[in-house]
PDB file of N, CA and C in Angstrom:
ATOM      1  N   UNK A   1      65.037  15.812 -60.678  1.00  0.00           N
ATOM      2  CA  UNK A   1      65.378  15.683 -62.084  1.00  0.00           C
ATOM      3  C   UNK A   1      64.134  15.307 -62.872  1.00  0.00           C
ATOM      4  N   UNK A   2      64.422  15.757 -63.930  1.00  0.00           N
ATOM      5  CA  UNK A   2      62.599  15.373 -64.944  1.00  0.00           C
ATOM      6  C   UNK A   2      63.214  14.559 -65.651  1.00  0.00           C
ATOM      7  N   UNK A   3      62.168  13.835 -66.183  1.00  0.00           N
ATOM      8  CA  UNK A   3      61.919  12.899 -67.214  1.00  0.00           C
ATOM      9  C   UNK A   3      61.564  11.209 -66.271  1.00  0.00           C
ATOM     10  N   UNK A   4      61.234  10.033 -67.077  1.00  0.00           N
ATOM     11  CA  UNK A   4      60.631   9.061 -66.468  1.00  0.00           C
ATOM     12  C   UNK A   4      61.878   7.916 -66.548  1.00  0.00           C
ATOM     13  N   UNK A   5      61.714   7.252 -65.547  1.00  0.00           N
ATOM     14  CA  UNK A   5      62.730   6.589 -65.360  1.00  0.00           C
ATOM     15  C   UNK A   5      62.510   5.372 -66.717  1.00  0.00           C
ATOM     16  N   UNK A   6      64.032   4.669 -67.623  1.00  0.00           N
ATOM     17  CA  UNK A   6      64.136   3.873 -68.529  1.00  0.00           C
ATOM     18  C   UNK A   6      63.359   2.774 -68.491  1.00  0.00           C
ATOM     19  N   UNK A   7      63.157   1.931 -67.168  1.00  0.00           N
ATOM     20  CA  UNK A   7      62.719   0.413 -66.881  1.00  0.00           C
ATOM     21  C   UNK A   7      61.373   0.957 -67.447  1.00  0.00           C
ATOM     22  N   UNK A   8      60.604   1.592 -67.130  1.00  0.00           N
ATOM     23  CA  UNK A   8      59.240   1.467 -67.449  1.00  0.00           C
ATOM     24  C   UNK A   8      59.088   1.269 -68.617  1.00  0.00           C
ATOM     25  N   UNK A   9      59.606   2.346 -69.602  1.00  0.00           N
ATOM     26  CA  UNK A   9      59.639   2.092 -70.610  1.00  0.00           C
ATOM     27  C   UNK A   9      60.034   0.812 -71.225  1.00  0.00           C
ATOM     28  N   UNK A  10      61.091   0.433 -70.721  1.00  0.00           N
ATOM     29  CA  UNK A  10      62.015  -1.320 -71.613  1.00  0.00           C
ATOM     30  C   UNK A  10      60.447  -2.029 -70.909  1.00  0.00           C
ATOM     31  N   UNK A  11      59.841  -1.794 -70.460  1.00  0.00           N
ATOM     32  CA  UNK A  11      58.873  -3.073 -69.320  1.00  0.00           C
ATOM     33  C   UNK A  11      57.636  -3.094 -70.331  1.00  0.00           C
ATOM     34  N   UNK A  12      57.399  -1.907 -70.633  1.00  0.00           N
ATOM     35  CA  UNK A  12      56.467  -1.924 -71.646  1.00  0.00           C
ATOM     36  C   UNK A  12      57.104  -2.350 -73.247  1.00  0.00           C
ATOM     37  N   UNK A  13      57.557  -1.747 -73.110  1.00  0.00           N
ATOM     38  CA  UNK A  13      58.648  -2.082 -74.324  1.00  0.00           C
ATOM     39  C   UNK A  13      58.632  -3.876 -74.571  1.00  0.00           C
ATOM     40  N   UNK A  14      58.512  -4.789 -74.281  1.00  0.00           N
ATOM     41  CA  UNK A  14      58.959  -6.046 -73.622  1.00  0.00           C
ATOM     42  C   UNK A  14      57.771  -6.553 -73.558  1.00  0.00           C
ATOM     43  N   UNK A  15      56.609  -6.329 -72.890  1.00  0.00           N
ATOM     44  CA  UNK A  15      55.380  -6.500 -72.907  1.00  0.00           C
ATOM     45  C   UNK A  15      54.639  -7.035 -74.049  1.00  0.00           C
ATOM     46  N   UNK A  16      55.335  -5.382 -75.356  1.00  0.00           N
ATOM     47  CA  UNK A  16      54.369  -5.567 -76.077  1.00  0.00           C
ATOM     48  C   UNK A  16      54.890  -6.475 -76.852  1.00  0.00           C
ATOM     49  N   UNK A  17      56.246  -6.509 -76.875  1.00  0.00           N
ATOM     50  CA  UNK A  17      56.868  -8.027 -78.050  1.00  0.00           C
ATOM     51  C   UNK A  17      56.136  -9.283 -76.964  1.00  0.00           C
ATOM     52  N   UNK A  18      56.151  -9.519 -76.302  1.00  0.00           N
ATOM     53  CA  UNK A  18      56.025 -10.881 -75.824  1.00  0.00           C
ATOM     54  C   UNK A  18      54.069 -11.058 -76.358  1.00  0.00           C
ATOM     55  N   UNK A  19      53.386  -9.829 -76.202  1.00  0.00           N
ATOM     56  CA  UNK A  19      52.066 -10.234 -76.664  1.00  0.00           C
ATOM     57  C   UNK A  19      52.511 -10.713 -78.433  1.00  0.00           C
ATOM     58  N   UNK A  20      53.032  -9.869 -78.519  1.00  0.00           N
ATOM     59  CA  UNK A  20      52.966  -9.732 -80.082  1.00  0.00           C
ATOM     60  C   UNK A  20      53.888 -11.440 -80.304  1.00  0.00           C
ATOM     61  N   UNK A  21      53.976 -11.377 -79.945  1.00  0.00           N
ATOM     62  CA  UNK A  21      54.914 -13.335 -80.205  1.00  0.00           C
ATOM     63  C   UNK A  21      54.163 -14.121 -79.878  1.00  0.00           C
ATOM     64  N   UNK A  22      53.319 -14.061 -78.821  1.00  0.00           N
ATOM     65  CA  UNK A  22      52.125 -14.875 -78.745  1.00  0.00           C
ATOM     66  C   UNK A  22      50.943 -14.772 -79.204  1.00  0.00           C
ATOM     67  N   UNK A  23      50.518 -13.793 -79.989  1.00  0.00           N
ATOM     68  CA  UNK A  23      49.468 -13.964 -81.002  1.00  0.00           C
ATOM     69  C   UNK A  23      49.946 -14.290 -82.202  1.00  0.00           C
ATOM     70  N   UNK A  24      51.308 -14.577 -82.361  1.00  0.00           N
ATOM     71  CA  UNK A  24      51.931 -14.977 -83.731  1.00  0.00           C
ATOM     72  C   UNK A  24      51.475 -16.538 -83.186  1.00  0.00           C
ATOM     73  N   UNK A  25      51.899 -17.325 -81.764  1.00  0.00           N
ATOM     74  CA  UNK A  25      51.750 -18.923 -81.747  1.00  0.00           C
ATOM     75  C   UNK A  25      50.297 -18.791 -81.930  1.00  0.00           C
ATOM     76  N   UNK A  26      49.546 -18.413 -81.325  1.00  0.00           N
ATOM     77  CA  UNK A  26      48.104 -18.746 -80.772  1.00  0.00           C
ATOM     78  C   UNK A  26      47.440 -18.771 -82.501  1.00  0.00           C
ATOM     79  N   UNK A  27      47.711 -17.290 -82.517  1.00  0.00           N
ATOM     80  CA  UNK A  27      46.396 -17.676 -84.682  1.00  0.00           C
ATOM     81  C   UNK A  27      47.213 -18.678 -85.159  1.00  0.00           C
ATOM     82  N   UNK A  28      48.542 -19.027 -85.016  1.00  0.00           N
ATOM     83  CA  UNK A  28      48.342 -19.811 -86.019  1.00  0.00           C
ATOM     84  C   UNK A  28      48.083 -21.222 -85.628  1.00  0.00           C
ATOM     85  N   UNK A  29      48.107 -21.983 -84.352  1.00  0.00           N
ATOM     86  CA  UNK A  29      47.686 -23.038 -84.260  1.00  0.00           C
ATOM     87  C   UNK A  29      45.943 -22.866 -83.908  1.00  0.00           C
ATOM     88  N   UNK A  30      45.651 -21.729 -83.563  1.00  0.00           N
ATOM     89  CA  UNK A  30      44.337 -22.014 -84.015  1.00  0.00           C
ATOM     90  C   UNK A  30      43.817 -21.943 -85.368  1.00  0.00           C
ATOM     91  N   UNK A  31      44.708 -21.218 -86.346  1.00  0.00           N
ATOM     92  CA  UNK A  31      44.223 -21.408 -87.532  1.00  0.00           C
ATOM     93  C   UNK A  31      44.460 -23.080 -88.122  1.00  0.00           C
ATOM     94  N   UNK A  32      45.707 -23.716 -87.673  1.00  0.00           N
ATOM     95  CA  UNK A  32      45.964 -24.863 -88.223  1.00  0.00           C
ATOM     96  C   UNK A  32      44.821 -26.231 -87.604  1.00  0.00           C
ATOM     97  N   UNK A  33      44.396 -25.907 -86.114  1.00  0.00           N
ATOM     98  CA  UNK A  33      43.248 -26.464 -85.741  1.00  0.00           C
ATOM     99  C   UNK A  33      41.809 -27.067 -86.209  1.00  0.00           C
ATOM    100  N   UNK A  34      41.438 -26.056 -87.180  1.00  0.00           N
ATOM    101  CA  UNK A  34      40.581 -26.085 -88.142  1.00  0.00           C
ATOM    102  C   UNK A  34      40.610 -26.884 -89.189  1.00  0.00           C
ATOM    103  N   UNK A  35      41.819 -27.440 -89.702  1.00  0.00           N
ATOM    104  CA  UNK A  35      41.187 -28.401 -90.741  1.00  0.00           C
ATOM    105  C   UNK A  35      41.923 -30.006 -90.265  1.00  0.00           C
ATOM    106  N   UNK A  36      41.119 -30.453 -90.856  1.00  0.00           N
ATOM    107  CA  UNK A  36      40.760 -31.907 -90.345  1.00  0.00           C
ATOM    108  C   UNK A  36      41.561 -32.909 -91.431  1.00  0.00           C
ATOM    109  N   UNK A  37      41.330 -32.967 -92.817  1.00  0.00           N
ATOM    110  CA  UNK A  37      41.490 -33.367 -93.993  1.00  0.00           C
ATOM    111  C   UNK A  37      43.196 -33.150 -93.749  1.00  0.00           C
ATOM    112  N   UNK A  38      43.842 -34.287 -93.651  1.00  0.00           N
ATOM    113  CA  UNK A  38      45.310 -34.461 -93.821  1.00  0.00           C
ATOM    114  C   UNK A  38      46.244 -33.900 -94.888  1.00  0.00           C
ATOM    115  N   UNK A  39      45.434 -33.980 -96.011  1.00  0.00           N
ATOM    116  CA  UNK A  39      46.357 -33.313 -97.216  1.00  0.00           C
ATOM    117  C   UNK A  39      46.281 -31.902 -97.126  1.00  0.00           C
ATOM    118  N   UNK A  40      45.269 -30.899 -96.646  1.00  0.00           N
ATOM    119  CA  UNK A  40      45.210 -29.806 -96.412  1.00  0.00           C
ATOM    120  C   UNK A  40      45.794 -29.241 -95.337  1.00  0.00           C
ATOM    121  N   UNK A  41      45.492 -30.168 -94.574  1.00  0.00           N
ATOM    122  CA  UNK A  41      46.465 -29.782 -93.049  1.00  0.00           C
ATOM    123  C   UNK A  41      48.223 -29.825 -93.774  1.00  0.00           C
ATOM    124  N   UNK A  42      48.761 -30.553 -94.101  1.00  0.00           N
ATOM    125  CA  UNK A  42      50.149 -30.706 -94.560  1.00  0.00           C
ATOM    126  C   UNK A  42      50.160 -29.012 -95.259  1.00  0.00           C
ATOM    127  N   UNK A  43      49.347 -29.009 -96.347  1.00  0.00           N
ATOM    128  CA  UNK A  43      49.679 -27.979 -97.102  1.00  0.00           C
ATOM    129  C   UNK A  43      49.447 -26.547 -96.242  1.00  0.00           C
ATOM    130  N   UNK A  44      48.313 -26.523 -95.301  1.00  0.00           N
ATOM    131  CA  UNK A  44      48.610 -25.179 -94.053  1.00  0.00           C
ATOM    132  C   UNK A  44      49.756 -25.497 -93.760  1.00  0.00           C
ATOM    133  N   UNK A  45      49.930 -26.381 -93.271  1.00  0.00           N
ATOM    134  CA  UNK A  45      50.792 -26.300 -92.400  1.00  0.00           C
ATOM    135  C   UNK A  45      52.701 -25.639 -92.307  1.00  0.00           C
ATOM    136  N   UNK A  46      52.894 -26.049 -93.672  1.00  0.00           N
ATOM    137  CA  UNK A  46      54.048 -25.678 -94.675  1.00  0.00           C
ATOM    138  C   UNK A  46      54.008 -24.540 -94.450  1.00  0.00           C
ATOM    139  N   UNK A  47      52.913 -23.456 -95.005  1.00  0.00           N
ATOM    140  CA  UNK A  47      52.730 -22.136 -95.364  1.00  0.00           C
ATOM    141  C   UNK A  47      52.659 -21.650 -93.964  1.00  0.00           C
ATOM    142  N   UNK A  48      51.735 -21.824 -93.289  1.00  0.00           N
ATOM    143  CA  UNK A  48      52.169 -21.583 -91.241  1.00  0.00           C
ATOM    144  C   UNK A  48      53.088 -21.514 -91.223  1.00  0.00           C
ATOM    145  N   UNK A  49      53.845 -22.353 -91.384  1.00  0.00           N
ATOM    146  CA  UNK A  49      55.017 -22.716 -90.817  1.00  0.00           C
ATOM    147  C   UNK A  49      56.519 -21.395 -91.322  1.00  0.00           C
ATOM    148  N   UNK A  50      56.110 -21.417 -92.530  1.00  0.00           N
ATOM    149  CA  UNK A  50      56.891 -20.280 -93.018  1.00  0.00           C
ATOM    150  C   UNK A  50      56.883 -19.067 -92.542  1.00  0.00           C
ATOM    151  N   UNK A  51      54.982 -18.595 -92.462  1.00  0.00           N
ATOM    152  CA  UNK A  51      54.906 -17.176 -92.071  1.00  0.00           C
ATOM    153  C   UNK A  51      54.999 -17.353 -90.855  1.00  0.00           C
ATOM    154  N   UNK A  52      55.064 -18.048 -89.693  1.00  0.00           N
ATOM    155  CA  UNK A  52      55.511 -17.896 -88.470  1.00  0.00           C
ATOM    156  C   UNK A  52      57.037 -18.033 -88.160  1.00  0.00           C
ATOM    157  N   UNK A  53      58.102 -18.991 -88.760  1.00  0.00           N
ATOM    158  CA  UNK A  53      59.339 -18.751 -88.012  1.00  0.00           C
ATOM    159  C   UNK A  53      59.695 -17.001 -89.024  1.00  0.00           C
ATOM    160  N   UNK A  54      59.227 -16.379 -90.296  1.00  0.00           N
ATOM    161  CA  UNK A  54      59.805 -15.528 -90.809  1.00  0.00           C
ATOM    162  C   UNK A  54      58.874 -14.324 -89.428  1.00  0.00           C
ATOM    163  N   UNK A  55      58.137 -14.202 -89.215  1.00  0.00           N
ATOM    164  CA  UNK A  55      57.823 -12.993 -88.657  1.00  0.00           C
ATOM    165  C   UNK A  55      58.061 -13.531 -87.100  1.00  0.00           C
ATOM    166  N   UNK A  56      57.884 -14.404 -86.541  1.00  0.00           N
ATOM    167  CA  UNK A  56      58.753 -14.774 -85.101  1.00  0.00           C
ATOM    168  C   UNK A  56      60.115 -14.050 -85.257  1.00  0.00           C
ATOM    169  N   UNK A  57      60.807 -14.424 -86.442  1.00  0.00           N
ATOM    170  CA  UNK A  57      62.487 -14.019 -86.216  1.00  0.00           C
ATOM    171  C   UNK A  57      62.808 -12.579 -86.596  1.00  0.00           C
ATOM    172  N   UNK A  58      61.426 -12.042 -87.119  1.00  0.00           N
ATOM    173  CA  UNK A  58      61.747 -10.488 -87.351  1.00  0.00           C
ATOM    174  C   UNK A  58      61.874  -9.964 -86.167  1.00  0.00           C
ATOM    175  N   UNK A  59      60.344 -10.224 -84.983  1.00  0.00           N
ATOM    176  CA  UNK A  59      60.384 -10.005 -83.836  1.00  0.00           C
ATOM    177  C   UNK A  59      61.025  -9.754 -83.210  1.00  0.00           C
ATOM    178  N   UNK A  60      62.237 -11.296 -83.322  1.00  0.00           N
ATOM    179  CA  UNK A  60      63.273 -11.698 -82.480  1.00  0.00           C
ATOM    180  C   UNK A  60      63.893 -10.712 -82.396  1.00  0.00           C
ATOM    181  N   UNK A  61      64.195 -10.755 -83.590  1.00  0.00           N
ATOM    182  CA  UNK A  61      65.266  -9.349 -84.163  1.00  0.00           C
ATOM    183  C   UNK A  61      65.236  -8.109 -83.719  1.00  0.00           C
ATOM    184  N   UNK A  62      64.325  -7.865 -83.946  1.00  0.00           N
ATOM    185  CA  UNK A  62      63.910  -6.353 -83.820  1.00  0.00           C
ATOM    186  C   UNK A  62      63.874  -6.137 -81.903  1.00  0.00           C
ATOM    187  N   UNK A  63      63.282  -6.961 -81.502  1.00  0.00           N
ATOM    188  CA  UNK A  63      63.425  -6.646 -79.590  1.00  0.00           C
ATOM    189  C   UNK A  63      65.258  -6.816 -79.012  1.00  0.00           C
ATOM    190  N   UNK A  64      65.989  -7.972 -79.977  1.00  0.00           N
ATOM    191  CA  UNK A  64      67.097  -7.926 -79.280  1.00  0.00           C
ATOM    192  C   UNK A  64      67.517  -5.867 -79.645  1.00  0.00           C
ATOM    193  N   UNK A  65      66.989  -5.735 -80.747  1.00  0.00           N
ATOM    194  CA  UNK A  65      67.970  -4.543 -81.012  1.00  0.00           C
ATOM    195  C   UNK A  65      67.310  -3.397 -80.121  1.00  0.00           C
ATOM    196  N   UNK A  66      66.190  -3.815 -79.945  1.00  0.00           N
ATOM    197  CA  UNK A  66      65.572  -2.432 -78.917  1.00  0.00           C
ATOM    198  C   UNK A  66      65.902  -2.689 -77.275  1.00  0.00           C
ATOM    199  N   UNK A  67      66.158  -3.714 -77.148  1.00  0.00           N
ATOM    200  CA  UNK A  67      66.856  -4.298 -75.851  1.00  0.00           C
ATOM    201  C   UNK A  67      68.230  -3.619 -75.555  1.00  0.00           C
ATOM    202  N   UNK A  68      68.957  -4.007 -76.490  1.00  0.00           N
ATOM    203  CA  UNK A  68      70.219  -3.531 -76.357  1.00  0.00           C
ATOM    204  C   UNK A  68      69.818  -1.647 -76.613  1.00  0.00           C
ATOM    205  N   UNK A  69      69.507  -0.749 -77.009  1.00  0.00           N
ATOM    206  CA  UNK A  69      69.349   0.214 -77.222  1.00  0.00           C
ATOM    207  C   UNK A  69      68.328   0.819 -76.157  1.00  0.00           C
ATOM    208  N   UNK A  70      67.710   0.204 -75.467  1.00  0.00           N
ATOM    209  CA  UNK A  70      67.092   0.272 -74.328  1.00  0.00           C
ATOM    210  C   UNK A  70      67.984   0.126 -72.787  1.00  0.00           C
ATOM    211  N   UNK A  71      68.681  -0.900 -73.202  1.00  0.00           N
ATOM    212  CA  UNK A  71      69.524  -1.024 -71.985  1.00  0.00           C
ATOM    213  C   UNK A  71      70.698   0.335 -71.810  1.00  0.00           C
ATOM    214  N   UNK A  72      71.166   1.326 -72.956  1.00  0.00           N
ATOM    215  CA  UNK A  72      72.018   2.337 -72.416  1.00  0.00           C
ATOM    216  C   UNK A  72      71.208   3.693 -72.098  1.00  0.00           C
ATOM    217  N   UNK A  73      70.003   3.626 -72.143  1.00  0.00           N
ATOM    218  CA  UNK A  73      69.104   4.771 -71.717  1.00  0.00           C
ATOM    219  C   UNK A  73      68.983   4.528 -70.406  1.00  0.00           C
ATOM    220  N   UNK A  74      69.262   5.761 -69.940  1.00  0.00           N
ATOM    221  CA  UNK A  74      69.551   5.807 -67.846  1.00  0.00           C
ATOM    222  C   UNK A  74      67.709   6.645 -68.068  1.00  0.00           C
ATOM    223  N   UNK A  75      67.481   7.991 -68.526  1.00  0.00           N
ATOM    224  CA  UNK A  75      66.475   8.357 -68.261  1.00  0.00           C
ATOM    225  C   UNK A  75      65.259   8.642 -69.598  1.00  0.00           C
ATOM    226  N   UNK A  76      64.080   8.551 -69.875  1.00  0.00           N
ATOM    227  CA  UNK A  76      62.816   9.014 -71.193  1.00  0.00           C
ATOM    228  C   UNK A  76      62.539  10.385 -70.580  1.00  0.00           C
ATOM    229  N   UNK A  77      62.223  10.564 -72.019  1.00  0.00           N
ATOM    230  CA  UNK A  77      61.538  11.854 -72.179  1.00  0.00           C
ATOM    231  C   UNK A  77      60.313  11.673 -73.076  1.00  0.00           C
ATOM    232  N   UNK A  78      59.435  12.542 -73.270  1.00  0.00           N
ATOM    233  CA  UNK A  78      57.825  11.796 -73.457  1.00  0.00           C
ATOM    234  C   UNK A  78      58.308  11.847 -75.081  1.00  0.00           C
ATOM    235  N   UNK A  79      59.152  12.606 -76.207  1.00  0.00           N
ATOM    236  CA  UNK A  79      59.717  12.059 -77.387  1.00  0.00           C
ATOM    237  C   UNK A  79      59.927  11.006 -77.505  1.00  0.00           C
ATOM    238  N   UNK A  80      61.262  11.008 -76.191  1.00  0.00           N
ATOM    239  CA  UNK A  80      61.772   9.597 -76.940  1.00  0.00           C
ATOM    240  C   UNK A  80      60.399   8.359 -76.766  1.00  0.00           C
ATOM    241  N   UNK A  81      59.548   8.479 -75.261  1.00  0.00           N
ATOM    242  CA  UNK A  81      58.671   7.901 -75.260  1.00  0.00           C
ATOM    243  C   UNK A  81      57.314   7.529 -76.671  1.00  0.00           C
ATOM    244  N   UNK A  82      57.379   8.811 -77.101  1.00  0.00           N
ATOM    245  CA  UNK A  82      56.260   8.661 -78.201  1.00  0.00           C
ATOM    246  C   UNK A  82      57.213   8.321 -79.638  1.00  0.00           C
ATOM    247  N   UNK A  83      58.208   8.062 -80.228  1.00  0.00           N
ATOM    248  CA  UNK A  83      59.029   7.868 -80.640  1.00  0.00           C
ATOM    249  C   UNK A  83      58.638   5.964 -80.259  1.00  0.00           C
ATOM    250  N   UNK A  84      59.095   5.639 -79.215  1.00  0.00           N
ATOM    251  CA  UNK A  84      59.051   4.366 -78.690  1.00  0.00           C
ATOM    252  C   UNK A  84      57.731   3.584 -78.871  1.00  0.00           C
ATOM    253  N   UNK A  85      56.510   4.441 -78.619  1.00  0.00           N
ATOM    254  CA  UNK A  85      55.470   3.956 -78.951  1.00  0.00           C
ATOM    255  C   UNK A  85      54.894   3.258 -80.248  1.00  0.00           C
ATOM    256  N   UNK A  86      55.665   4.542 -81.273  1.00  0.00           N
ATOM    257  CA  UNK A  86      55.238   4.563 -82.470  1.00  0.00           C
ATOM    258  C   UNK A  86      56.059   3.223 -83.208  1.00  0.00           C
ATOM    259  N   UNK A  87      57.188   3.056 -82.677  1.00  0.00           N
ATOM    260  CA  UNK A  87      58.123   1.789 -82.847  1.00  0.00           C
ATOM    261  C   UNK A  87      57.294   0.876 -82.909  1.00  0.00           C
ATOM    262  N   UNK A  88      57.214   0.692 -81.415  1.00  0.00           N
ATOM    263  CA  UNK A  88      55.967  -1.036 -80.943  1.00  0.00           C
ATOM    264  C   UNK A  88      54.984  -0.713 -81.985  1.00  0.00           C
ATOM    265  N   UNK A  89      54.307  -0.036 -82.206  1.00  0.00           N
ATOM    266  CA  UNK A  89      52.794  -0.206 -82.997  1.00  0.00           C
ATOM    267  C   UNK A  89      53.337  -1.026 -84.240  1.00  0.00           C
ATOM    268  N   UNK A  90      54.418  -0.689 -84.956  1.00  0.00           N
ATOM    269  CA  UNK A  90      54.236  -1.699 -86.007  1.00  0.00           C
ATOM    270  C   UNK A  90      54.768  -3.147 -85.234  1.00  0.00           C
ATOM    271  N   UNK A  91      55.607  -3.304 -84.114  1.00  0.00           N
ATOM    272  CA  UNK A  91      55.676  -4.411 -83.778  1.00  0.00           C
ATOM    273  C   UNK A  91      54.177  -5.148 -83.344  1.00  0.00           C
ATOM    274  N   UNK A  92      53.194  -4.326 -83.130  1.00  0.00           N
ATOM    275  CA  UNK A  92      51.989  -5.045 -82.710  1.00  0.00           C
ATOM    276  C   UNK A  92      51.408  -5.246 -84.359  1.00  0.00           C
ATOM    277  N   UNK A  93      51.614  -4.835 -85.109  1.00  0.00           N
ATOM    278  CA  UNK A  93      51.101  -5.187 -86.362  1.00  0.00           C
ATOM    279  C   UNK A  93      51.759  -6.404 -87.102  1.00  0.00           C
ATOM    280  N   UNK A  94      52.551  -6.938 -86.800  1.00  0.00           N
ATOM    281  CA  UNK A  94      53.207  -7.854 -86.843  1.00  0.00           C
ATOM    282  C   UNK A  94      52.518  -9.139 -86.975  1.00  0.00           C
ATOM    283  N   UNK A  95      51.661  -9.846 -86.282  1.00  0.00           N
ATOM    284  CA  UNK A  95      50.766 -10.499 -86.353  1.00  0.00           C
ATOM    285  C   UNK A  95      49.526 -10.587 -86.999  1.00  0.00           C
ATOM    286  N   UNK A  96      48.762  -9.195 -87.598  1.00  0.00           N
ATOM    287  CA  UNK A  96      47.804  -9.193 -88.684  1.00  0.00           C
ATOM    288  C   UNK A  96      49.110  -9.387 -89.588  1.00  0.00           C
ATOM    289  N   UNK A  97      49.740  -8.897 -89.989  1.00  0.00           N
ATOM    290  CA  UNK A  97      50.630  -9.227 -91.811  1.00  0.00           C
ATOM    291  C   UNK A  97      50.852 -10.290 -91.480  1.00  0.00           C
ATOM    292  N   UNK A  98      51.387 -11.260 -90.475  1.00  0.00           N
ATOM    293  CA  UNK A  98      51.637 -12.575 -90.601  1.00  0.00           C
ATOM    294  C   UNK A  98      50.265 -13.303 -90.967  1.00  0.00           C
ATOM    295  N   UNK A  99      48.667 -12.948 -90.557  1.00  0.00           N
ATOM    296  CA  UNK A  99      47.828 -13.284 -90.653  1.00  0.00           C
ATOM    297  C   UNK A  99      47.633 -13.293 -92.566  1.00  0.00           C
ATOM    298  N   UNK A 100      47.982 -11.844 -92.630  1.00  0.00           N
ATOM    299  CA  UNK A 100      47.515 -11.802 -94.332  1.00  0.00           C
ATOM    300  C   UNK A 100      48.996 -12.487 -95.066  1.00  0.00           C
ATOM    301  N   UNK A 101      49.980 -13.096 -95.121  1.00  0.00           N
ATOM    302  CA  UNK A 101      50.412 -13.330 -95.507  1.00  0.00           C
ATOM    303  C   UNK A 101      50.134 -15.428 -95.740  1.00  0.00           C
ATOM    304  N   UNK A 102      49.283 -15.545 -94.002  1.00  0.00           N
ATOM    305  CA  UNK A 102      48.918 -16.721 -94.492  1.00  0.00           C
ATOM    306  C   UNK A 102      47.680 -16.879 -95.418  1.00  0.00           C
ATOM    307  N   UNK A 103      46.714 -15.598 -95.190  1.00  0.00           N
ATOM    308  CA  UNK A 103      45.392 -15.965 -96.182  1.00  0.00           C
ATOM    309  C   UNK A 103      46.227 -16.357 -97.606  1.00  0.00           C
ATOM    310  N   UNK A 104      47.077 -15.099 -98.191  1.00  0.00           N
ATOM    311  CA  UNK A 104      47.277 -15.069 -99.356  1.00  0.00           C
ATOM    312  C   UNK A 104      47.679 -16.370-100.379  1.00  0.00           C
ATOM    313  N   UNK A 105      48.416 -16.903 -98.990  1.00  0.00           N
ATOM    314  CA  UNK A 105      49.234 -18.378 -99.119  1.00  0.00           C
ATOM    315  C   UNK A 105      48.323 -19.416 -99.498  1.00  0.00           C
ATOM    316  N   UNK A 106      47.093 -18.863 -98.624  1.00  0.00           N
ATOM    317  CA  UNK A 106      46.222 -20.274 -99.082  1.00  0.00           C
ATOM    318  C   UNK A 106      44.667 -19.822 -98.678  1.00  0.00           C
ATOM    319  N   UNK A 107      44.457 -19.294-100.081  1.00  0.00           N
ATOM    320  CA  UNK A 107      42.797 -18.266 -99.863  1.00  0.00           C
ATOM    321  C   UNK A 107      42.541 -19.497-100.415  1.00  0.00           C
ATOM    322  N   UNK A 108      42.389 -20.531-100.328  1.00  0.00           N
ATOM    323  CA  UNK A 108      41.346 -21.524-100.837  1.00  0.00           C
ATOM    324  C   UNK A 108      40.538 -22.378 -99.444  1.00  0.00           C
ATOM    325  N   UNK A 109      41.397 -22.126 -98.641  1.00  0.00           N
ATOM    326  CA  UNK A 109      41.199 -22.302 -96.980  1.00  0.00           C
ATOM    327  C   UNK A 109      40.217 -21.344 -96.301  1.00  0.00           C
ATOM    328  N   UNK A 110      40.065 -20.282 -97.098  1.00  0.00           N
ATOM    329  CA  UNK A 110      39.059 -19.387 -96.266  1.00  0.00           C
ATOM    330  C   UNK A 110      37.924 -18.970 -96.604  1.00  0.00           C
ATOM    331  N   UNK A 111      37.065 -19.080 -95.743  1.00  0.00           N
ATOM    332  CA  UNK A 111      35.640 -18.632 -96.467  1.00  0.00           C
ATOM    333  C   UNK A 111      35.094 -17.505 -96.156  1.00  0.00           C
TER     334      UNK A 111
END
């Protein structure tokens, strides 16, 4: 029979959300790392704090639904595969817009 078996795909599939969720924790506590000055730290921190649980829970979102829609596919085909690809890529973009959404928040923080 042709075509590639589903798991690979959900495996990659899965992969790339879990990177993509952890470069959402990692920039931003390394971005919050950086300042020292308490009143500024409070005020990152707020704005972090926002653009990470809002694009964490898009994430969330978005993998339960490719999970479940992943789980009734028995076999891929290199469509649905490139189809699938093209999906994740904005899930990997996910983490620069969370990035520019914190500059915007607080371009007085960046040099």
């Amino acid at each position: 029979s042709s075509g590639i078996n589903a798991e690979y795909g959900e495996a990659f599939s899965d992969g790339v959300y879990a990177i993509s969720m952890t470069l959402l924790a990692v920039s931003n506590a390394e971005k919050m790392a950086e300042h020292k000055d308490e009143e500024y730290f409070l005020h990152f921190f707020q704005n972090s704090s926002q653009s990470f649980v809002t694009c964490f829970g898009l994430v969330s979102v978005l993998w339960f639904v490719h999970h479940q829609l992943c789980h009734n596919i028995e076999r891929n085909n290199s469509v649905l595969g490139g189809f699938n690809t093209i999906a994740l890529a904005f899930v990997g973009g996910v983490p620069f817009t969370s990035g520019l959404l914190l500059f915007y928040a607080n371009p007085e923080n960046y040099h």
